[in-house]
PDB file of N, CA and C in Angstrom:
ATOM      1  N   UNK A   1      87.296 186.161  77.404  1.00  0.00           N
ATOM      2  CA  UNK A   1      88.346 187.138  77.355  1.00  0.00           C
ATOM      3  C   UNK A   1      89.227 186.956  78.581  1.00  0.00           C
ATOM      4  N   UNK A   2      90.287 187.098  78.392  1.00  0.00           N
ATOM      5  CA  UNK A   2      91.301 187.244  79.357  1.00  0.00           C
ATOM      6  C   UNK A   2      91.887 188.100  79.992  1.00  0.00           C
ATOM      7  N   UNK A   3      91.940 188.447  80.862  1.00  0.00           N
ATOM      8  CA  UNK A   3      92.230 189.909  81.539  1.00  0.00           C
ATOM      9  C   UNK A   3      92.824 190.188  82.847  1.00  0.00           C
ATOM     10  N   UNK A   4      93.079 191.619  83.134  1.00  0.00           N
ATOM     11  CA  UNK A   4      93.206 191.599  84.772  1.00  0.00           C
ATOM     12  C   UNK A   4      92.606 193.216  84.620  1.00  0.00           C
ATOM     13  N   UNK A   5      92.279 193.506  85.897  1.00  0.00           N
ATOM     14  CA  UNK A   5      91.579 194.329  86.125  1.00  0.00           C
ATOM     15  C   UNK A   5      92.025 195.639  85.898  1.00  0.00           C
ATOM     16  N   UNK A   6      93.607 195.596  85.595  1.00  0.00           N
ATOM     17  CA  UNK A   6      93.805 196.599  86.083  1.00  0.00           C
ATOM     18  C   UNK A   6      94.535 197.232  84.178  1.00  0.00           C
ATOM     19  N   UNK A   7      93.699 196.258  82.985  1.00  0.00           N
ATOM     20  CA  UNK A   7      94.422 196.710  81.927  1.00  0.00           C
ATOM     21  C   UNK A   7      93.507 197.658  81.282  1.00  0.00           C
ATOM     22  N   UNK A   8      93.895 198.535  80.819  1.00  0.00           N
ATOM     23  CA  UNK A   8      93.244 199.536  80.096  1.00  0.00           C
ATOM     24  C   UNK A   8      92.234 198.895  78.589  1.00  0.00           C
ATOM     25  N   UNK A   9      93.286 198.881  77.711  1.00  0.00           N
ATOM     26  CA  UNK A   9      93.336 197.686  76.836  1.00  0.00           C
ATOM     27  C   UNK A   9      91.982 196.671  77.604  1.00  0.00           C
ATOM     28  N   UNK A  10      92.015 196.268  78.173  1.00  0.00           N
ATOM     29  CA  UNK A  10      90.844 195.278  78.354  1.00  0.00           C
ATOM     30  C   UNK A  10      89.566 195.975  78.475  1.00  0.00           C
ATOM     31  N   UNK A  11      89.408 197.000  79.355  1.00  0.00           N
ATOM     32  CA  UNK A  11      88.288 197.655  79.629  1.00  0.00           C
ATOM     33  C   UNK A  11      87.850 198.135  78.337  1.00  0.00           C
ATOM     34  N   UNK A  12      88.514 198.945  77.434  1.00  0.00           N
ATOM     35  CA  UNK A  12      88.076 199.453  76.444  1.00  0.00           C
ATOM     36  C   UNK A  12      87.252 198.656  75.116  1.00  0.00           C
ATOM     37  N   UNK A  13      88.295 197.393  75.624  1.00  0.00           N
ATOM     38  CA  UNK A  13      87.009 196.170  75.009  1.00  0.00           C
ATOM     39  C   UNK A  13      85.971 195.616  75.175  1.00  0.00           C
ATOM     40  N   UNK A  14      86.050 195.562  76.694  1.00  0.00           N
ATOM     41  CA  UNK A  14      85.060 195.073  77.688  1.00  0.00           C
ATOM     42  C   UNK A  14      83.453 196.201  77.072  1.00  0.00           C
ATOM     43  N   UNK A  15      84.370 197.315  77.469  1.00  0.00           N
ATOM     44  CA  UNK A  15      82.625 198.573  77.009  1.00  0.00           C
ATOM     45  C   UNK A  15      82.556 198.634  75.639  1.00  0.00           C
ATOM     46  N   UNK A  16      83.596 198.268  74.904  1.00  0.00           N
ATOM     47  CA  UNK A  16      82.629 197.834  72.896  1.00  0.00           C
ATOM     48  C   UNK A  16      82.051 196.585  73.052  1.00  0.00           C
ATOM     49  N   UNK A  17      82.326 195.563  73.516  1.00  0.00           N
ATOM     50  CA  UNK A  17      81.206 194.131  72.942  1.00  0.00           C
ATOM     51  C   UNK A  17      80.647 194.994  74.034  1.00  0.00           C
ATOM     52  N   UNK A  18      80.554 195.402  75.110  1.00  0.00           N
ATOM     53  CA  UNK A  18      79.110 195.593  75.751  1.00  0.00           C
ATOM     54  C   UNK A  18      78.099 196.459  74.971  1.00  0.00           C
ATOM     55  N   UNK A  19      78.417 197.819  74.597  1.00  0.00           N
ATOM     56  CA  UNK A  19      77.374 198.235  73.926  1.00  0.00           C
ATOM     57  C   UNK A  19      77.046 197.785  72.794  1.00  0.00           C
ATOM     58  N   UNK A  20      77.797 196.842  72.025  1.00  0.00           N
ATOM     59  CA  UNK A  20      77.445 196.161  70.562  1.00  0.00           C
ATOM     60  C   UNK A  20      76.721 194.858  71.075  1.00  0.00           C
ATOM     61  N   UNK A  21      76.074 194.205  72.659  1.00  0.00           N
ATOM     62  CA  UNK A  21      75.302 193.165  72.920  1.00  0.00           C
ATOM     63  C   UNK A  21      76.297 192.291  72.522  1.00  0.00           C
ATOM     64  N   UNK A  22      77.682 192.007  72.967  1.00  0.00           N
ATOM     65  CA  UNK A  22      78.428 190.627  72.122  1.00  0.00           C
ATOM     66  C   UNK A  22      78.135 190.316  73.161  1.00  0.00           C
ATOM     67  N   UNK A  23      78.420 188.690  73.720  1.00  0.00           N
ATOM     68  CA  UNK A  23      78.209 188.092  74.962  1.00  0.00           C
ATOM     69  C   UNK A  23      79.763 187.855  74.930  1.00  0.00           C
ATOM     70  N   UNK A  24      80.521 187.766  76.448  1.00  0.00           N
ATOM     71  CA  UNK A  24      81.809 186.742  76.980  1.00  0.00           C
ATOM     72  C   UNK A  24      82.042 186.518  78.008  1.00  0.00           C
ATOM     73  N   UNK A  25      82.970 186.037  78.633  1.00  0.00           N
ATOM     74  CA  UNK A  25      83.433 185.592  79.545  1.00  0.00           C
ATOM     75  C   UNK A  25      84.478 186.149  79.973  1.00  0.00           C
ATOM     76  N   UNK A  26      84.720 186.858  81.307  1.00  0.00           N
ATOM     77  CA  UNK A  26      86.164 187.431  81.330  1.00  0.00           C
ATOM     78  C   UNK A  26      86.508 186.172  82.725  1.00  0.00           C
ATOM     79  N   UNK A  27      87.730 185.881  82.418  1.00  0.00           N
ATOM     80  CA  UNK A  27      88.909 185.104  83.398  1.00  0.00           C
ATOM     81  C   UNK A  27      90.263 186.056  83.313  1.00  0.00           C
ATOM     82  N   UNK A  28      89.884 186.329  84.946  1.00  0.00           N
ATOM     83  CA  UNK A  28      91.207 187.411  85.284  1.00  0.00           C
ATOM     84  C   UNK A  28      92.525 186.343  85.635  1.00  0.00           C
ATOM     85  N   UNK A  29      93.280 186.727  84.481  1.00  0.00           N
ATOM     86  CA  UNK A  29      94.485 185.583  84.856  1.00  0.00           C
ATOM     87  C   UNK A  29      95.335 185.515  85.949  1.00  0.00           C
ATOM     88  N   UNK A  30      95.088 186.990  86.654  1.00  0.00           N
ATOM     89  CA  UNK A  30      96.330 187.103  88.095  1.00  0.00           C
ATOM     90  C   UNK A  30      94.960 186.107  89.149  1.00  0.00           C
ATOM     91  N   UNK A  31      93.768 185.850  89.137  1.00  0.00           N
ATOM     92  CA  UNK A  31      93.465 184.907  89.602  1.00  0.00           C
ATOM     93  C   UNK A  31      93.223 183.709  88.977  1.00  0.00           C
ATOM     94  N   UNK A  32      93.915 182.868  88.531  1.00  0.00           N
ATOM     95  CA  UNK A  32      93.718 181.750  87.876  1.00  0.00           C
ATOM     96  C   UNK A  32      95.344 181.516  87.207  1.00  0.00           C
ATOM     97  N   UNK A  33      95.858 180.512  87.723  1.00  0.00           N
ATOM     98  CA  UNK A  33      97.141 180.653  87.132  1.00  0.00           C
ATOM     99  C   UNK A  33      97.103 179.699  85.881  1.00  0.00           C
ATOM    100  N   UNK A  34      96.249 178.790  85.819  1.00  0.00           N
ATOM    101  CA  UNK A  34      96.112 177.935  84.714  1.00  0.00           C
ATOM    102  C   UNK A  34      95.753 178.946  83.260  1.00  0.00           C
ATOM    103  N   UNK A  35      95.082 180.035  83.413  1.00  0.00           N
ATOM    104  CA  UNK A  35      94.327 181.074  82.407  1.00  0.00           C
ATOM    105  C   UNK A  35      95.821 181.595  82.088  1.00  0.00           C
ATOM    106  N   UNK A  36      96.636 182.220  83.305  1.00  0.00           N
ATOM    107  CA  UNK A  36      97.784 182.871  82.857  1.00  0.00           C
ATOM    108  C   UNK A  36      98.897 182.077  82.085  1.00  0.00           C
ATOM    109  N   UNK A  37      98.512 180.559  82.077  1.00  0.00           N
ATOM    110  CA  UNK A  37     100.231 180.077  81.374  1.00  0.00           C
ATOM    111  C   UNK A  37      99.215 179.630  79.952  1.00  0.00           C
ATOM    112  N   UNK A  38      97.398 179.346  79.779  1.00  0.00           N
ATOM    113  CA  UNK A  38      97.552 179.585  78.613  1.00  0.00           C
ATOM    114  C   UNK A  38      97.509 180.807  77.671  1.00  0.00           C
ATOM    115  N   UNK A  39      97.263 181.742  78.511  1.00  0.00           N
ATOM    116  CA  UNK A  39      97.230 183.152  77.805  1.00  0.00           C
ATOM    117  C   UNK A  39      99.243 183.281  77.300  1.00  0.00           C
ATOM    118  N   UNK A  40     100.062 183.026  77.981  1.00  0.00           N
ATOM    119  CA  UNK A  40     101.433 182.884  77.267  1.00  0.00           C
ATOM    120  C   UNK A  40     101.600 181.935  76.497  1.00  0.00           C
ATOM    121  N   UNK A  41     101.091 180.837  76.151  1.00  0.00           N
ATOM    122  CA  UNK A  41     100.947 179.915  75.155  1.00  0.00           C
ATOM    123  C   UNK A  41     101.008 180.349  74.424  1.00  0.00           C
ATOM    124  N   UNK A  42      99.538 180.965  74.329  1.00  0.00           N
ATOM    125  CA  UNK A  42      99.486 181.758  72.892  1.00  0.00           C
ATOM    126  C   UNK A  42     100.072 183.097  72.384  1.00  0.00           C
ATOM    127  N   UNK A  43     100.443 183.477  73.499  1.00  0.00           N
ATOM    128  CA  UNK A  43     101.130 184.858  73.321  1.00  0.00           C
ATOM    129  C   UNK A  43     103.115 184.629  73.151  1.00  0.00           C
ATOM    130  N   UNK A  44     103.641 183.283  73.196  1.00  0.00           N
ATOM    131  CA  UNK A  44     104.784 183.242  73.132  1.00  0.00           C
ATOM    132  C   UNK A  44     105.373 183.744  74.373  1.00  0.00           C
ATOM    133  N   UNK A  45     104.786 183.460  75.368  1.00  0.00           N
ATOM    134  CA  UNK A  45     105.756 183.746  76.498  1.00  0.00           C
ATOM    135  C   UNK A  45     105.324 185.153  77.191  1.00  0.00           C
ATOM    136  N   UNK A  46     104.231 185.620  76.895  1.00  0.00           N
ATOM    137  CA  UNK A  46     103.906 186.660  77.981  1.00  0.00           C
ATOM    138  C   UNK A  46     102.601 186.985  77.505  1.00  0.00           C
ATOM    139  N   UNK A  47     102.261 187.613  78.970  1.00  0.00           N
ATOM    140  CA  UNK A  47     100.883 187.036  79.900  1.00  0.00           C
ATOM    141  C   UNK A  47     100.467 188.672  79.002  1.00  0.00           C
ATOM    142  N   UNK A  48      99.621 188.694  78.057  1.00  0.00           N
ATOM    143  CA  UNK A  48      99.431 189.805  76.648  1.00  0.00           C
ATOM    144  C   UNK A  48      98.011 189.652  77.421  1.00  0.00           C
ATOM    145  N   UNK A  49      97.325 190.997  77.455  1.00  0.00           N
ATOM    146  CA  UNK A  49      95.814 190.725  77.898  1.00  0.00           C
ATOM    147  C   UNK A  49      95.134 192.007  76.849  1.00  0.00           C
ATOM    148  N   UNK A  50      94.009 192.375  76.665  1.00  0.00           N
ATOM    149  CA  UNK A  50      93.279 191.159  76.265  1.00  0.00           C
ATOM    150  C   UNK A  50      93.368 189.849  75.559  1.00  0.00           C
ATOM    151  N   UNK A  51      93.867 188.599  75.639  1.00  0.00           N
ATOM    152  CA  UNK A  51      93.382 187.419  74.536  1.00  0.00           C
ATOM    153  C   UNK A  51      91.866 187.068  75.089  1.00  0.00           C
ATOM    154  N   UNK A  52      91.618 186.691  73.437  1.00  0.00           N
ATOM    155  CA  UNK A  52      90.432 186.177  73.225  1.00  0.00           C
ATOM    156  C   UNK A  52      90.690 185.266  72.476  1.00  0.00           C
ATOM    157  N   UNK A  53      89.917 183.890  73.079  1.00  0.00           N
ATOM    158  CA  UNK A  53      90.427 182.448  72.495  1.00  0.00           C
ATOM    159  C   UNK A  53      88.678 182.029  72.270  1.00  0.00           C
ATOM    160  N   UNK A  54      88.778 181.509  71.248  1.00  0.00           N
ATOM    161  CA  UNK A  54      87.532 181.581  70.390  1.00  0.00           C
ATOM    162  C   UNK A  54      87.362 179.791  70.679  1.00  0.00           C
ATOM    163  N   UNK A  55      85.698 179.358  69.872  1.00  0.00           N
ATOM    164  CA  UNK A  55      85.304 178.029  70.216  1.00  0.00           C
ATOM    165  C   UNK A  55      86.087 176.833  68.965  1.00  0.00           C
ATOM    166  N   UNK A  56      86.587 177.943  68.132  1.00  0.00           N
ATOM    167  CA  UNK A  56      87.245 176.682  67.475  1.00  0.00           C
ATOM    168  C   UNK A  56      89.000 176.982  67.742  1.00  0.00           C
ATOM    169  N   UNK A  57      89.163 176.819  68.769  1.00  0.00           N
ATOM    170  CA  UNK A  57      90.699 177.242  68.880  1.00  0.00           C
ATOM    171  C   UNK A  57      91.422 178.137  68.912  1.00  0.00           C
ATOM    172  N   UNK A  58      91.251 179.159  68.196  1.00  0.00           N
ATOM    173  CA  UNK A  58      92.262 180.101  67.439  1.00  0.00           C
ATOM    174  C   UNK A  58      91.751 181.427  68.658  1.00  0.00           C
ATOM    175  N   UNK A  59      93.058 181.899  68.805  1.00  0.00           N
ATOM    176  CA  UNK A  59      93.219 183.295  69.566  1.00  0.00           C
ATOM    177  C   UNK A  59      93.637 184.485  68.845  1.00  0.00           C
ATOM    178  N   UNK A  60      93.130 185.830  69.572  1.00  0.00           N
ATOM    179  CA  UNK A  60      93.483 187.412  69.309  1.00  0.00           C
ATOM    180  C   UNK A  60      93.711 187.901  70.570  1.00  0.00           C
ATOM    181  N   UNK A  61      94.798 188.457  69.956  1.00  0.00           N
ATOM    182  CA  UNK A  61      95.649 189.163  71.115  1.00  0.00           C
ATOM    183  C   UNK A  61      95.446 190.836  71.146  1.00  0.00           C
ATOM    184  N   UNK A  62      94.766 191.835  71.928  1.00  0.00           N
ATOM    185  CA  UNK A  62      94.394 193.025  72.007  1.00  0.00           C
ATOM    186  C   UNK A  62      93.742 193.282  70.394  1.00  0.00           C
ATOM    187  N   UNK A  63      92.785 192.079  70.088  1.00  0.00           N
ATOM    188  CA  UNK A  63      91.452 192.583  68.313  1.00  0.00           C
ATOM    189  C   UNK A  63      91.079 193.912  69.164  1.00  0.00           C
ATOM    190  N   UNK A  64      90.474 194.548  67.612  1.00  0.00           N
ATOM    191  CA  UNK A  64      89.588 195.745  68.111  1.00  0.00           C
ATOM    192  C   UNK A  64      88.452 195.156  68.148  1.00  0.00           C
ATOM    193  N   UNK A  65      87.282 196.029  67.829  1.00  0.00           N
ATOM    194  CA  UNK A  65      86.304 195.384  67.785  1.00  0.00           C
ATOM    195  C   UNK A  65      85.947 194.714  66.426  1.00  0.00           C
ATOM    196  N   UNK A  66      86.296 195.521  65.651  1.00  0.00           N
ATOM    197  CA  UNK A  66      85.752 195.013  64.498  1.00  0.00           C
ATOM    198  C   UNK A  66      86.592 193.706  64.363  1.00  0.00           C
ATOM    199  N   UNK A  67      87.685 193.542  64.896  1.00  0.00           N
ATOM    200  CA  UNK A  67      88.379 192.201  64.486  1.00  0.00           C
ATOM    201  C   UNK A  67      87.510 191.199  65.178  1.00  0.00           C
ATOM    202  N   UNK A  68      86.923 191.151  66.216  1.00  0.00           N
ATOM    203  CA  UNK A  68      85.934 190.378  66.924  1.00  0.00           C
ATOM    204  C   UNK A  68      84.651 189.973  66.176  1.00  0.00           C
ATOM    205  N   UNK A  69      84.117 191.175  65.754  1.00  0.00           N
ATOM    206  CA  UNK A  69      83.002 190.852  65.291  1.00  0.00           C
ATOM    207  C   UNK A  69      83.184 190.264  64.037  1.00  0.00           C
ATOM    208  N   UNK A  70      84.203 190.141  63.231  1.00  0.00           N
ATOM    209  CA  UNK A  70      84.363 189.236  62.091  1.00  0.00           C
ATOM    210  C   UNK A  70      84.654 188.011  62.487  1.00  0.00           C
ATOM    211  N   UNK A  71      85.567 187.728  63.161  1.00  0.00           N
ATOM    212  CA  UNK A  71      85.970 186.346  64.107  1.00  0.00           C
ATOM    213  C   UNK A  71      84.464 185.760  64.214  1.00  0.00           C
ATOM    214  N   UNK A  72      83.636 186.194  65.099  1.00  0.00           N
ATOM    215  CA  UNK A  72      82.422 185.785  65.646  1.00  0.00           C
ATOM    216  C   UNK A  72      81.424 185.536  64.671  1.00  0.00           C
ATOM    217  N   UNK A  73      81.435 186.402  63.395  1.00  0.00           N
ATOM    218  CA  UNK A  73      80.530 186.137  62.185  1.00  0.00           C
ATOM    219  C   UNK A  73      81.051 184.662  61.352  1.00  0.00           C
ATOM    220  N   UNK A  74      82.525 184.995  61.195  1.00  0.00           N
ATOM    221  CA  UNK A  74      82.950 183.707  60.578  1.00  0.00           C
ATOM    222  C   UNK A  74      82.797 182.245  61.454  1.00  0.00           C
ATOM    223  N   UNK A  75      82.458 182.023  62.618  1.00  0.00           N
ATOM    224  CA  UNK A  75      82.209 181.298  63.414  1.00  0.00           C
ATOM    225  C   UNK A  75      80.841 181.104  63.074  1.00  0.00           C
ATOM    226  N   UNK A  76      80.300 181.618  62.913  1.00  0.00           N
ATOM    227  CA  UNK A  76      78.485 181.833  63.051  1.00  0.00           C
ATOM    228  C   UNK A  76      77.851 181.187  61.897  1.00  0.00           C
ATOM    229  N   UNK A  77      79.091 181.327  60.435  1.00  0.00           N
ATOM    230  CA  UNK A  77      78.695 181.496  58.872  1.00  0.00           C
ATOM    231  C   UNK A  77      78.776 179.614  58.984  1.00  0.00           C
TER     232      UNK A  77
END
């Protein structure tokens, strides 16, 4: 997941995969500038947080949860 500390939006995701046991990775993009120009990649030009960029490529830009946990099942299937 992609983030900065200070997004709402992120946290609120951060505490659903936590109590649903999802596992991730957060990279705060205001430290990492390489995270921040691909988080606008995919976002068309601005630094959109939460993205979540998945193992076969494809990104979500602020999923809820349930959009995650389908992402992650269809990965799994």
């Amino acid at each position: 997941m992609y983030s900065t500390p200070w997004c709402g939006y992120c946290h609120r995701l951060k505490s659903q995969l936590d109590r649903e046991g999802v596992e991730y990775d957060v990279v705060d993009i205001e430290q990492h500038p390489e995270a921040a120009s691909l988080v606008e990649t995919v976002n068309h030009g601005n630094q959109t947080v939460p993205t979540l960029v998945y193992s076969d490529g494809t990104a979500q830009t602020n999923p809820s949860l349930k959009q995650v946990q389908e992402k992650l099942a269809s990965l799994a299937g």
